[in-house]
PDB file of N, CA and C in Angstrom:
ATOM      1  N   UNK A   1      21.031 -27.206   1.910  1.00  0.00           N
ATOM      2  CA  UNK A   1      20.894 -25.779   2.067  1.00  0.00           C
ATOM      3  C   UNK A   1      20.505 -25.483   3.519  1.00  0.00           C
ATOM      4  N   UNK A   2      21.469 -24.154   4.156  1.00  0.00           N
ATOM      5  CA  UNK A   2      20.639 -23.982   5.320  1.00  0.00           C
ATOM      6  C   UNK A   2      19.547 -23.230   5.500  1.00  0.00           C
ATOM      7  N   UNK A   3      18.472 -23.400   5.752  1.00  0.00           N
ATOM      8  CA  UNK A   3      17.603 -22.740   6.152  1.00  0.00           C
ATOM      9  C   UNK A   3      17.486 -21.644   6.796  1.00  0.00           C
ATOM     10  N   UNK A   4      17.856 -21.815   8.163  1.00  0.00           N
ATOM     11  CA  UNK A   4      18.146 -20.191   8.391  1.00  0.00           C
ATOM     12  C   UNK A   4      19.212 -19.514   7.795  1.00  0.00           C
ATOM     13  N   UNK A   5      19.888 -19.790   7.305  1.00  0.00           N
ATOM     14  CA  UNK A   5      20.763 -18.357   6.534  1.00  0.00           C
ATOM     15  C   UNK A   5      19.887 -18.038   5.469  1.00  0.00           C
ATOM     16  N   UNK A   6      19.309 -19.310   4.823  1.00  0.00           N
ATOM     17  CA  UNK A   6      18.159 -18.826   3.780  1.00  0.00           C
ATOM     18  C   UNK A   6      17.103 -17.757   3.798  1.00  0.00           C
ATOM     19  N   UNK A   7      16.582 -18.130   4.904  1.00  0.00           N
ATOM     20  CA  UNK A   7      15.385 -17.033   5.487  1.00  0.00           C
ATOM     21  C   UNK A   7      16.155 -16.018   6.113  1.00  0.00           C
ATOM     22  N   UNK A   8      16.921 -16.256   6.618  1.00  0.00           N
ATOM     23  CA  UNK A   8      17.605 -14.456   7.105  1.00  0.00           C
ATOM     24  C   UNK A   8      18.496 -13.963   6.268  1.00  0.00           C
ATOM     25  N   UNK A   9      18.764 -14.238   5.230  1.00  0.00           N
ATOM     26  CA  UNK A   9      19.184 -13.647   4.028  1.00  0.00           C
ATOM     27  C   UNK A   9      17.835 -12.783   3.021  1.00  0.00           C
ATOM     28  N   UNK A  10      16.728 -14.026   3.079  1.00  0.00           N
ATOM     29  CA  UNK A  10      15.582 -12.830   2.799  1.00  0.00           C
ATOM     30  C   UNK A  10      14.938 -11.914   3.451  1.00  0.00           C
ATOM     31  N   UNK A  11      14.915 -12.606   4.897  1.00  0.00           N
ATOM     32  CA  UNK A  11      14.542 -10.871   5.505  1.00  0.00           C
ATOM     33  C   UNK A  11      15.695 -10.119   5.614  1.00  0.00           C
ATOM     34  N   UNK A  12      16.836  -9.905   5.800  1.00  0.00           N
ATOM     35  CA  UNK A  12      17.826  -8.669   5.216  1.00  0.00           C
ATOM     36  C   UNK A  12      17.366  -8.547   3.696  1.00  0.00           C
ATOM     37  N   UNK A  13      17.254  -8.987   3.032  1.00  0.00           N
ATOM     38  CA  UNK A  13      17.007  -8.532   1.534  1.00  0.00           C
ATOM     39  C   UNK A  13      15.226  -8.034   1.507  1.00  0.00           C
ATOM     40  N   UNK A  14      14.759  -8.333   1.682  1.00  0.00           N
ATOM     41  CA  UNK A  14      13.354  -7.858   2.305  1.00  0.00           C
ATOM     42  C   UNK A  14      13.176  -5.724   2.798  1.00  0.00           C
ATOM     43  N   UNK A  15      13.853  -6.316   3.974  1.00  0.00           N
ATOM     44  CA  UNK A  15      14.149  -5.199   4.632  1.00  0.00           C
ATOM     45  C   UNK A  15      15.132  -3.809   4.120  1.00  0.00           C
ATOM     46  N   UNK A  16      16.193  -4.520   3.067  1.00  0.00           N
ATOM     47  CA  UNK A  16      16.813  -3.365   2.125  1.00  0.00           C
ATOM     48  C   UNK A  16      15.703  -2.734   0.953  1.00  0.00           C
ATOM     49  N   UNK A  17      14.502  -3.202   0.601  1.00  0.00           N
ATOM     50  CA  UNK A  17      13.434  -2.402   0.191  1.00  0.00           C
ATOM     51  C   UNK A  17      13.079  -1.641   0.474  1.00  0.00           C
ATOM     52  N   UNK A  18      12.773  -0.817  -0.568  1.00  0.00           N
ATOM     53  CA  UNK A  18      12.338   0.956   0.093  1.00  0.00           C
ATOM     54  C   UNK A  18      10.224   0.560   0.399  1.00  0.00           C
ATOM     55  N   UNK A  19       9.842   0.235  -1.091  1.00  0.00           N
ATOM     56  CA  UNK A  19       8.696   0.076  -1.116  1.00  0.00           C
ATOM     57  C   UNK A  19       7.971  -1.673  -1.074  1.00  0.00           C
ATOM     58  N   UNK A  20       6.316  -1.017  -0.970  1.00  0.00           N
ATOM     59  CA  UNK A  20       6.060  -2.562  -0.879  1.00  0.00           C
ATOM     60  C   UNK A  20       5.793  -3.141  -1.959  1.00  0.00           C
ATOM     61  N   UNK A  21       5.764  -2.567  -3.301  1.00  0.00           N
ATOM     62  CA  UNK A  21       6.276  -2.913  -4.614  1.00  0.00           C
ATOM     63  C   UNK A  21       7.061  -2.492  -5.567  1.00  0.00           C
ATOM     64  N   UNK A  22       7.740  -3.531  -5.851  1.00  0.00           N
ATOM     65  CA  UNK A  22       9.267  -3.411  -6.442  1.00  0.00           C
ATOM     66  C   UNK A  22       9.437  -3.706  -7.716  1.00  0.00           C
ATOM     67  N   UNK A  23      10.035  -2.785  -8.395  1.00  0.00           N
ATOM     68  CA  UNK A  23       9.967  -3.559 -10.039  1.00  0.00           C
ATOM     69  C   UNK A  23      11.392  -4.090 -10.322  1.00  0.00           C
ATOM     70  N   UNK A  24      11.393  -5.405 -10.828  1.00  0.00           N
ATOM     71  CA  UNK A  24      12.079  -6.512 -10.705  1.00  0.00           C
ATOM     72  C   UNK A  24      12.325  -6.791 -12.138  1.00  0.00           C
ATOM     73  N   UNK A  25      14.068  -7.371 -12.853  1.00  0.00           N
ATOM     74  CA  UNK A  25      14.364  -7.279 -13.867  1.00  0.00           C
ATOM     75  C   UNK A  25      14.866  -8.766 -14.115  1.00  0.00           C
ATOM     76  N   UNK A  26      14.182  -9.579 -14.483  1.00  0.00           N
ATOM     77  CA  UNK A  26      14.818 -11.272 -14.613  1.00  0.00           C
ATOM     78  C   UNK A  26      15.782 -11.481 -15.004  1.00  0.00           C
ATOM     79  N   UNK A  27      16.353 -12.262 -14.722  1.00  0.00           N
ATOM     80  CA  UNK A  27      18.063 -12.937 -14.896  1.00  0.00           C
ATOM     81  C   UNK A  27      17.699 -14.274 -16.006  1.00  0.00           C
ATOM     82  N   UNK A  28      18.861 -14.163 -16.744  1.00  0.00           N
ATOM     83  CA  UNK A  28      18.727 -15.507 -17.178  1.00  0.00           C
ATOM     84  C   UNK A  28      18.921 -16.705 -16.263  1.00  0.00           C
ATOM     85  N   UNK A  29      18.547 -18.303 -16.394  1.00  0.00           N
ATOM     86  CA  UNK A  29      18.602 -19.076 -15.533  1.00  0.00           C
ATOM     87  C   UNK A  29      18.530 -20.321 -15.741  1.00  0.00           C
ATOM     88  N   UNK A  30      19.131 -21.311 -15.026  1.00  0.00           N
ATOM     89  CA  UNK A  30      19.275 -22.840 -15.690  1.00  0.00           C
ATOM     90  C   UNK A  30      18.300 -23.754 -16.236  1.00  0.00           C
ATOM     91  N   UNK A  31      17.728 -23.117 -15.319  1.00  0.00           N
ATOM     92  CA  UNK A  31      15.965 -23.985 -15.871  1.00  0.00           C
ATOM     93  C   UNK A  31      14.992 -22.634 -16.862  1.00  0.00           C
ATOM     94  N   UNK A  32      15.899 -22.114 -17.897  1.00  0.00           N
ATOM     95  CA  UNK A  32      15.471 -21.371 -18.603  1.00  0.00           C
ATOM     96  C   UNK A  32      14.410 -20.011 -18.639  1.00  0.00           C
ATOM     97  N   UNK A  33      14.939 -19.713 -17.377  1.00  0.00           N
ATOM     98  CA  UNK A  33      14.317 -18.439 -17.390  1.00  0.00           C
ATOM     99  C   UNK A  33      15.063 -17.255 -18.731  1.00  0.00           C
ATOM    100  N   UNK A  34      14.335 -16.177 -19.129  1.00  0.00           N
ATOM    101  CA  UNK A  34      14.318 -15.442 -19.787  1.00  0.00           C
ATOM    102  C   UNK A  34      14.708 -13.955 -18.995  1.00  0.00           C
ATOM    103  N   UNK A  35      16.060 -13.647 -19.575  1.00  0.00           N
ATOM    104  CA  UNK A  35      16.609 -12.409 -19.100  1.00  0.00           C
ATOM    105  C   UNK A  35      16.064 -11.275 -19.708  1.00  0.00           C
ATOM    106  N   UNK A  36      15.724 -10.396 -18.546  1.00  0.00           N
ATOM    107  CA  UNK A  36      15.374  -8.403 -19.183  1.00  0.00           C
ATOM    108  C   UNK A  36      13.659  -8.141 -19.247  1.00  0.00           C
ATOM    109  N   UNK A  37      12.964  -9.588 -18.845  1.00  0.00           N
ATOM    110  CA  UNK A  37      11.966  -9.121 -18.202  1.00  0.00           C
ATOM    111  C   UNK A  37      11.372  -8.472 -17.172  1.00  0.00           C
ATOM    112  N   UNK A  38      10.622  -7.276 -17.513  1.00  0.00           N
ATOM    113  CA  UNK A  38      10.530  -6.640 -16.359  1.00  0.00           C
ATOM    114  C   UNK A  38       9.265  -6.221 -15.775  1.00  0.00           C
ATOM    115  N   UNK A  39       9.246  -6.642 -14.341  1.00  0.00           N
ATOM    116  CA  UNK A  39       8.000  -6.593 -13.622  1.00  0.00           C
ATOM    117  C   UNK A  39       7.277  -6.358 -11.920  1.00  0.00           C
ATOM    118  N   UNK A  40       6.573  -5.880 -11.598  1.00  0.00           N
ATOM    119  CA  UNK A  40       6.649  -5.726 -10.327  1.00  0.00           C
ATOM    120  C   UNK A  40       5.670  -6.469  -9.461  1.00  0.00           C
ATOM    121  N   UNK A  41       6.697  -6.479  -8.513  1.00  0.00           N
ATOM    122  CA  UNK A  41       6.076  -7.547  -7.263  1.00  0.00           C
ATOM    123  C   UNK A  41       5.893  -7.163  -6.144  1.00  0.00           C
ATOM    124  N   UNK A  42       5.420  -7.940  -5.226  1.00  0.00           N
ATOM    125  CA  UNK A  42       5.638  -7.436  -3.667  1.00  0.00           C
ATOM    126  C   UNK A  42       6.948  -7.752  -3.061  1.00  0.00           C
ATOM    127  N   UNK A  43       6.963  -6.871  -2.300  1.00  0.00           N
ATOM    128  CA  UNK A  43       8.199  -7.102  -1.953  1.00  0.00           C
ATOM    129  C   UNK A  43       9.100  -8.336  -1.165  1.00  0.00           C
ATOM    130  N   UNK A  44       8.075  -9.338  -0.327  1.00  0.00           N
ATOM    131  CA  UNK A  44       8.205 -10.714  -0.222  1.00  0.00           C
ATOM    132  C   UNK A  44       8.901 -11.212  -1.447  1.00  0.00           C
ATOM    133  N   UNK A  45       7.984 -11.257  -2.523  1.00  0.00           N
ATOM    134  CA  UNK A  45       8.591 -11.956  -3.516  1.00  0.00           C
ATOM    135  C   UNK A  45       9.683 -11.546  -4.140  1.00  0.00           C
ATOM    136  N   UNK A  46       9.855 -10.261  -4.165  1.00  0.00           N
ATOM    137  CA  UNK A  46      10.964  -9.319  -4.976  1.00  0.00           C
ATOM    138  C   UNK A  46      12.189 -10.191  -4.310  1.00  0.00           C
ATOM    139  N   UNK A  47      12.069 -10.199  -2.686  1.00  0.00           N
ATOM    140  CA  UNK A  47      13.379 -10.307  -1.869  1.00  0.00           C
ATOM    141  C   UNK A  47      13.996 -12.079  -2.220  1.00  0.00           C
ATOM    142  N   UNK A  48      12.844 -12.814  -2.288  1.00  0.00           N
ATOM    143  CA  UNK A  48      12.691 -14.133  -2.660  1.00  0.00           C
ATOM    144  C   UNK A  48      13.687 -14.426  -4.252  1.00  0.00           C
ATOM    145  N   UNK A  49      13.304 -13.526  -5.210  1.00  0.00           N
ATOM    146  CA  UNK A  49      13.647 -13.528  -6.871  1.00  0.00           C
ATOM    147  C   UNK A  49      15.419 -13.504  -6.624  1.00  0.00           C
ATOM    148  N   UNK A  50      15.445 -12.183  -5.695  1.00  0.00           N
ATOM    149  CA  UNK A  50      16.929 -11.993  -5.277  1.00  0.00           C
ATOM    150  C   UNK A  50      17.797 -13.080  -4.894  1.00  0.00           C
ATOM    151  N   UNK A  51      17.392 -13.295  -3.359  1.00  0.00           N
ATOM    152  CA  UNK A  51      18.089 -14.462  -3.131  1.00  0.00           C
ATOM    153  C   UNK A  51      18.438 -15.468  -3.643  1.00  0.00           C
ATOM    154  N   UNK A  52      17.198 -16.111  -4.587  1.00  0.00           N
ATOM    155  CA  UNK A  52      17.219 -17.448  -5.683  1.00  0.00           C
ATOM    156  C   UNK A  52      17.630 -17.452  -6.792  1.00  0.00           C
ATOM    157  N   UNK A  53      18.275 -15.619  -7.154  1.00  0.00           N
ATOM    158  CA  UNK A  53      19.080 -15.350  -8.108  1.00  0.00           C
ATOM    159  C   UNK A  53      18.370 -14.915  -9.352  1.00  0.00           C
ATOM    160  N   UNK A  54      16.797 -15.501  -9.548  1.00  0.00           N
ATOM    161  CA  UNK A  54      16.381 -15.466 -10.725  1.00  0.00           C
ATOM    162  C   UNK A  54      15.938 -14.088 -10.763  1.00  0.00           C
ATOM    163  N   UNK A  55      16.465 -13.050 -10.770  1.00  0.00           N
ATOM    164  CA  UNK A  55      16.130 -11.746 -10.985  1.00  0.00           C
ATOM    165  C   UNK A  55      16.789 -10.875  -9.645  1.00  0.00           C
ATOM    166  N   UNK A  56      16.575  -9.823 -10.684  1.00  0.00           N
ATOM    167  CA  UNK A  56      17.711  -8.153 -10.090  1.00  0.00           C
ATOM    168  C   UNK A  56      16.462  -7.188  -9.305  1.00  0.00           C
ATOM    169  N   UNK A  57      17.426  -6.097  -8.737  1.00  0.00           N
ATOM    170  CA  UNK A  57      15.940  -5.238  -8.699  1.00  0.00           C
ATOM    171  C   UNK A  57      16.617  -4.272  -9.764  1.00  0.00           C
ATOM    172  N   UNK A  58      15.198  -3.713 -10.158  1.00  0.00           N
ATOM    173  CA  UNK A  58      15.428  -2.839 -11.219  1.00  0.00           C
ATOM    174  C   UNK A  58      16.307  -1.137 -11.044  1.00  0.00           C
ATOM    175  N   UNK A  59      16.943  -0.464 -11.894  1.00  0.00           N
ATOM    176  CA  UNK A  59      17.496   0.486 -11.352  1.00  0.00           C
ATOM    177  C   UNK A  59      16.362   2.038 -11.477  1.00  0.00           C
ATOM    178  N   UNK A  60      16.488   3.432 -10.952  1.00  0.00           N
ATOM    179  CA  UNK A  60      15.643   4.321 -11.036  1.00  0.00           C
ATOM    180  C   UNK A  60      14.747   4.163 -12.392  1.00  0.00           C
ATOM    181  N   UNK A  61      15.624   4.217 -13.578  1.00  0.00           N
ATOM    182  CA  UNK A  61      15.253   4.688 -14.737  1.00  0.00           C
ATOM    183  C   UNK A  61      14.881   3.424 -15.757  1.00  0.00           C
ATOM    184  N   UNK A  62      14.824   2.693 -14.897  1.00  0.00           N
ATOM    185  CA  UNK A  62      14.230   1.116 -15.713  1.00  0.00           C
ATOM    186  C   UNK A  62      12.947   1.144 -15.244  1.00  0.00           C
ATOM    187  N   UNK A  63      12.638   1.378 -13.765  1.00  0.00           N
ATOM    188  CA  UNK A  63      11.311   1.296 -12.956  1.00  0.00           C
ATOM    189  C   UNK A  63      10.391   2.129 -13.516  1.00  0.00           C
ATOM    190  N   UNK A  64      11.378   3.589 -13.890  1.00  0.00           N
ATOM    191  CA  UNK A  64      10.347   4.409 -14.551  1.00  0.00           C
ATOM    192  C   UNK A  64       9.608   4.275 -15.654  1.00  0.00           C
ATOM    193  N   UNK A  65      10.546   3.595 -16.520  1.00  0.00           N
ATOM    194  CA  UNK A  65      10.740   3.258 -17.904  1.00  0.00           C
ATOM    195  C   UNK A  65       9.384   2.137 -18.005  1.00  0.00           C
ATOM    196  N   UNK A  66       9.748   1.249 -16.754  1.00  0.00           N
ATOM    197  CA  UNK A  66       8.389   0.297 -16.743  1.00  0.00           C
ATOM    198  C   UNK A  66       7.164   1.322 -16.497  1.00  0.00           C
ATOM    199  N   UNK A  67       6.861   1.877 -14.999  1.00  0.00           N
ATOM    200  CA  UNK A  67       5.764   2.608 -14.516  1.00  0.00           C
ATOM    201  C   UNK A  67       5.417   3.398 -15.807  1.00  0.00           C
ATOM    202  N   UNK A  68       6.321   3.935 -16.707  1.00  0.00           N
ATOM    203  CA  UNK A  68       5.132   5.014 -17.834  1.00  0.00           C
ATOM    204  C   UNK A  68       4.905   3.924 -18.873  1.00  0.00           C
ATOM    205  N   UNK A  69       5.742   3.108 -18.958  1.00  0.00           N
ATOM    206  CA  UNK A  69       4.556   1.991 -20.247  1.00  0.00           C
ATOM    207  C   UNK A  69       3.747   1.350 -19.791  1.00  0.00           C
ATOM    208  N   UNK A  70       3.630   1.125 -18.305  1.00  0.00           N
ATOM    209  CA  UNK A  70       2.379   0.741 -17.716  1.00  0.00           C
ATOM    210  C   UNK A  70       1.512   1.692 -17.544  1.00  0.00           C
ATOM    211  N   UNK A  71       1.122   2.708 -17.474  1.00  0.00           N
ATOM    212  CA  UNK A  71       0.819   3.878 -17.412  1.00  0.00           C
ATOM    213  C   UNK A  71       0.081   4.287 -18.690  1.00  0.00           C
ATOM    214  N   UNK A  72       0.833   3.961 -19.725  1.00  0.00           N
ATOM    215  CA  UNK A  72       0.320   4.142 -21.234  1.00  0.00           C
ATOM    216  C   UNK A  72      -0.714   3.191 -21.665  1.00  0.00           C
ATOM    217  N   UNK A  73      -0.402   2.104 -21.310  1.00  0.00           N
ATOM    218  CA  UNK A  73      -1.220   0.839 -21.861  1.00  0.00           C
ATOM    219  C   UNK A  73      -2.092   0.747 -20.585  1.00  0.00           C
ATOM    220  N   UNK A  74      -2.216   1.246 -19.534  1.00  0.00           N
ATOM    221  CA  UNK A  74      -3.364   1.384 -18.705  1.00  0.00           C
ATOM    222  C   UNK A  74      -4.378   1.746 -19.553  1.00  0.00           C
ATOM    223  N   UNK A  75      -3.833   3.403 -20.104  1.00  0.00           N
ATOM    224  CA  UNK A  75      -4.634   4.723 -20.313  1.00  0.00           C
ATOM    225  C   UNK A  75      -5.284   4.159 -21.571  1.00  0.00           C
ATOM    226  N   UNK A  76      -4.618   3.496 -22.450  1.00  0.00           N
ATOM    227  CA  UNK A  76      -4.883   3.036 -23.976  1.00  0.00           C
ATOM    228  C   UNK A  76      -6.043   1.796 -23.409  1.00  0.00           C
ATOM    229  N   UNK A  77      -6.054   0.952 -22.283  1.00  0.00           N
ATOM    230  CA  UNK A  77      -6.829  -0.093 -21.938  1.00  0.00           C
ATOM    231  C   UNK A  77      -8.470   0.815 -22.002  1.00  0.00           C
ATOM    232  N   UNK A  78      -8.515   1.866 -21.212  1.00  0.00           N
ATOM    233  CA  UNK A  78      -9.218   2.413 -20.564  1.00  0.00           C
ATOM    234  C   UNK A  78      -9.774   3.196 -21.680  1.00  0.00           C
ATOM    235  N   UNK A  79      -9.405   3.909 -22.470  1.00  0.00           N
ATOM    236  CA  UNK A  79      -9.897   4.672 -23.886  1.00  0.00           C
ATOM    237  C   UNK A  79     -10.672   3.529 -24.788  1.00  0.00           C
ATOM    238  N   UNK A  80     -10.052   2.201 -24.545  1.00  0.00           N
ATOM    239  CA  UNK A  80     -10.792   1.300 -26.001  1.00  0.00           C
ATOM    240  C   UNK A  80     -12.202   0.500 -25.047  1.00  0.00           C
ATOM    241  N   UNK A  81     -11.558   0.665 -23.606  1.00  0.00           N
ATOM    242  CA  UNK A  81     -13.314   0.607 -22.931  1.00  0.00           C
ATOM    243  C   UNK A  81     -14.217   1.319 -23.444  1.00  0.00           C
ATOM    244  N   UNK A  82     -13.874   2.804 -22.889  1.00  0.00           N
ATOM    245  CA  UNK A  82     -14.809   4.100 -23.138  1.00  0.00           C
ATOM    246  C   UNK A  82     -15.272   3.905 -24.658  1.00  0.00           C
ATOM    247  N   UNK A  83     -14.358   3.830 -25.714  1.00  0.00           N
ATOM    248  CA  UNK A  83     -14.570   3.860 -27.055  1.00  0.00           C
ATOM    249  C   UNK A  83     -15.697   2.098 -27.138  1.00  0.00           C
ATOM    250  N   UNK A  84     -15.589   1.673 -26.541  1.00  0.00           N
ATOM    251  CA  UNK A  84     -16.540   0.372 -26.510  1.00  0.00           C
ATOM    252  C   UNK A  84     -18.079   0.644 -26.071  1.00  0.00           C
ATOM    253  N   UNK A  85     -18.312   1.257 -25.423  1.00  0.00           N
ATOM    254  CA  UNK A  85     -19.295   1.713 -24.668  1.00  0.00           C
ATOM    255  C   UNK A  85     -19.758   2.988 -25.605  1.00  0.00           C
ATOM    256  N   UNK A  86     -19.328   3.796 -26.802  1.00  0.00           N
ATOM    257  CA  UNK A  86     -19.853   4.871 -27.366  1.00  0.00           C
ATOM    258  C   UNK A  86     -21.663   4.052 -27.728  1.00  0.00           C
ATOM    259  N   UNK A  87     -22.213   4.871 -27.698  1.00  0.00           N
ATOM    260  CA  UNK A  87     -24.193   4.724 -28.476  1.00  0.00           C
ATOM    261  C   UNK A  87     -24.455   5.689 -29.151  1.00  0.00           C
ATOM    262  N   UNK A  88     -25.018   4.934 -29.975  1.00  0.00           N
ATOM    263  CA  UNK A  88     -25.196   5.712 -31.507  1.00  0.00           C
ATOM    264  C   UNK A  88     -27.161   5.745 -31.429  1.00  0.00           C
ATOM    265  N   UNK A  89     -27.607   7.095 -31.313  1.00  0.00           N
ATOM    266  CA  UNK A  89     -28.786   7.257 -31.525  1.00  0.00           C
ATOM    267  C   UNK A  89     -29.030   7.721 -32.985  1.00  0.00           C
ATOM    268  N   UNK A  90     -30.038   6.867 -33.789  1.00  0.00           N
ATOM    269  CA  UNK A  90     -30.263   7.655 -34.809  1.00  0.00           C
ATOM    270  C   UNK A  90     -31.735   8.343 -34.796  1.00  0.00           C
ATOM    271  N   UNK A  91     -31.515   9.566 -35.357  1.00  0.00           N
ATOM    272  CA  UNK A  91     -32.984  10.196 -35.077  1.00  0.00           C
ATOM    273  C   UNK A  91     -33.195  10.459 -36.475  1.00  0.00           C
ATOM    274  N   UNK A  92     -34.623  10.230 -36.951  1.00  0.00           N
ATOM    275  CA  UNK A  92     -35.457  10.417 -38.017  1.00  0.00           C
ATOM    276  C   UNK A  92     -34.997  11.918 -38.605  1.00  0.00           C
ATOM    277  N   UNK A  93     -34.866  12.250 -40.512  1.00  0.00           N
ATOM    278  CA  UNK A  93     -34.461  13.088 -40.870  1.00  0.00           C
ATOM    279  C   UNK A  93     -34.976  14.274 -40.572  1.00  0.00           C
ATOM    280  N   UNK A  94     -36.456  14.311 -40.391  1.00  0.00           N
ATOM    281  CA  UNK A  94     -37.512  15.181 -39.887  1.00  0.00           C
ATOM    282  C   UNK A  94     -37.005  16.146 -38.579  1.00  0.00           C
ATOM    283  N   UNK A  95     -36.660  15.359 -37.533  1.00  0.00           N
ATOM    284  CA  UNK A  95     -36.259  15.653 -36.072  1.00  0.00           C
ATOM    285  C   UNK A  95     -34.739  16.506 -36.252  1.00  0.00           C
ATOM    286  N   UNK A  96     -34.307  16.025 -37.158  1.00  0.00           N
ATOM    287  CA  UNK A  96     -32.885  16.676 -37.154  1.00  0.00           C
ATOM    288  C   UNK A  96     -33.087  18.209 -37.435  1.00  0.00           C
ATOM    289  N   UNK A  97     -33.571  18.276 -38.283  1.00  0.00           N
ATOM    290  CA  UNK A  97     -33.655  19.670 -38.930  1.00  0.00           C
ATOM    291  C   UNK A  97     -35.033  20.286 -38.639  1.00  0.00           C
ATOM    292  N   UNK A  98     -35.997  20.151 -37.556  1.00  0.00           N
ATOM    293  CA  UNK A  98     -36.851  21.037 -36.841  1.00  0.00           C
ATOM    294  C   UNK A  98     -36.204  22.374 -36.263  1.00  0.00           C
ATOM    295  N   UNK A  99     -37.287  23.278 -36.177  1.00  0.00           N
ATOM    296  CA  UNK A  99     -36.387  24.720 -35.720  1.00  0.00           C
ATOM    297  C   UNK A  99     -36.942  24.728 -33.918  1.00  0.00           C
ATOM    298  N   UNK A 100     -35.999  25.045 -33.107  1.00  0.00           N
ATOM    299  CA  UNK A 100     -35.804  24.674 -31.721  1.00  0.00           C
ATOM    300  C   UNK A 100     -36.650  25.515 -31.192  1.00  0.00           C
ATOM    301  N   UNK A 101     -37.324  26.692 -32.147  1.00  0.00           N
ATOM    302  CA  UNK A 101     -39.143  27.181 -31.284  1.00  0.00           C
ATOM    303  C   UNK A 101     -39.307  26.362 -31.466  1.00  0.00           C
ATOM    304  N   UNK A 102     -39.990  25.267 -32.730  1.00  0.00           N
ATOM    305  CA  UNK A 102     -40.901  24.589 -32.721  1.00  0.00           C
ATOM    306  C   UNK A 102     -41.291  23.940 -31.977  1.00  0.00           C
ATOM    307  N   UNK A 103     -39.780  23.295 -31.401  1.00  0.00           N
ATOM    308  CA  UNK A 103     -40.259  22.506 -30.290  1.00  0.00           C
ATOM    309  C   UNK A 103     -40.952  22.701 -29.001  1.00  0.00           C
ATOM    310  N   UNK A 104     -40.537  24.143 -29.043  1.00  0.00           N
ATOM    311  CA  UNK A 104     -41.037  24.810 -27.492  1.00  0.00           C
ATOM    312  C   UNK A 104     -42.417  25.063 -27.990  1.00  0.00           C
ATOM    313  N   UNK A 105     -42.855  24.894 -28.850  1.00  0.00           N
ATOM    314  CA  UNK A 105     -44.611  25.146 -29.208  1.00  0.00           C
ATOM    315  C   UNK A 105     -44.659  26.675 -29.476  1.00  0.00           C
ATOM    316  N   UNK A 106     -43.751  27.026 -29.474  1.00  0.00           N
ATOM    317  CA  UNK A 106     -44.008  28.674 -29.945  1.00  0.00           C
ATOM    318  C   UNK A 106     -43.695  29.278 -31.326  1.00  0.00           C
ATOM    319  N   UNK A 107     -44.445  29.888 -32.216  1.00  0.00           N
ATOM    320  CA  UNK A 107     -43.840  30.642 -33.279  1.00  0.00           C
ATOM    321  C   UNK A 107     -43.684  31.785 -32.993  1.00  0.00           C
ATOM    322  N   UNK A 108     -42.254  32.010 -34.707  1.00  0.00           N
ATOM    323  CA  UNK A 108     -41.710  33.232 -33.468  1.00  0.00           C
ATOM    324  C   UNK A 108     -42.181  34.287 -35.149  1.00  0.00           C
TER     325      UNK A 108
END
């Protein structure tokens, strides 16, 4: 293999990137990679996947398609935190049902 056509094939493929992360759609492959996975990289590597064949870049509506289910399962990550972290005070039956002068020390 030549080397420099190698490496200047990835920086032209590098350089046809818009951003510095790219969402990337796997190819099937001899040493058994798994086609239609989809995922994002930097763009080094994106340009790298290309050249070595083992993956595409993804098209508008695949990227998107990724970014809002990542997006979802962020938001769903982040809710079963919050929901992890709820505290449960229990207060004596007495305290519940006091009348809110009382507390201020005043009758009314």
């Amino acid at each position: 293999m030549d080397l420099r056509a190698y490496y200047g094939k990835m920086r032209e493929t590098e350089a046809a990137m818009p951003s510095p992360q790219v969402v990337m759609v796997s190819l099937a492959t001899p040493d058994g990679g798994k086609p239609g996975i989809v995922t994002e990289v930097p763009t080094p590597i994106a340009a790298r996947m290309v050249v070595e064949g083992s993956a595409r870049q993804a098209t508008e509506s695949e990227a998107t398609a990724f970014r809002e289910r990542h997006a979802a399962a962020r938001q769903a990550a982040e809710e079963a935190v919050i929901a992890s972290k709820v505290q449960v005070v229990v207060l004596p039956a007495s305290a519940s049902i006091a009348h809110p002068a009382a507390a201020k020390g005043t009758e009314q």
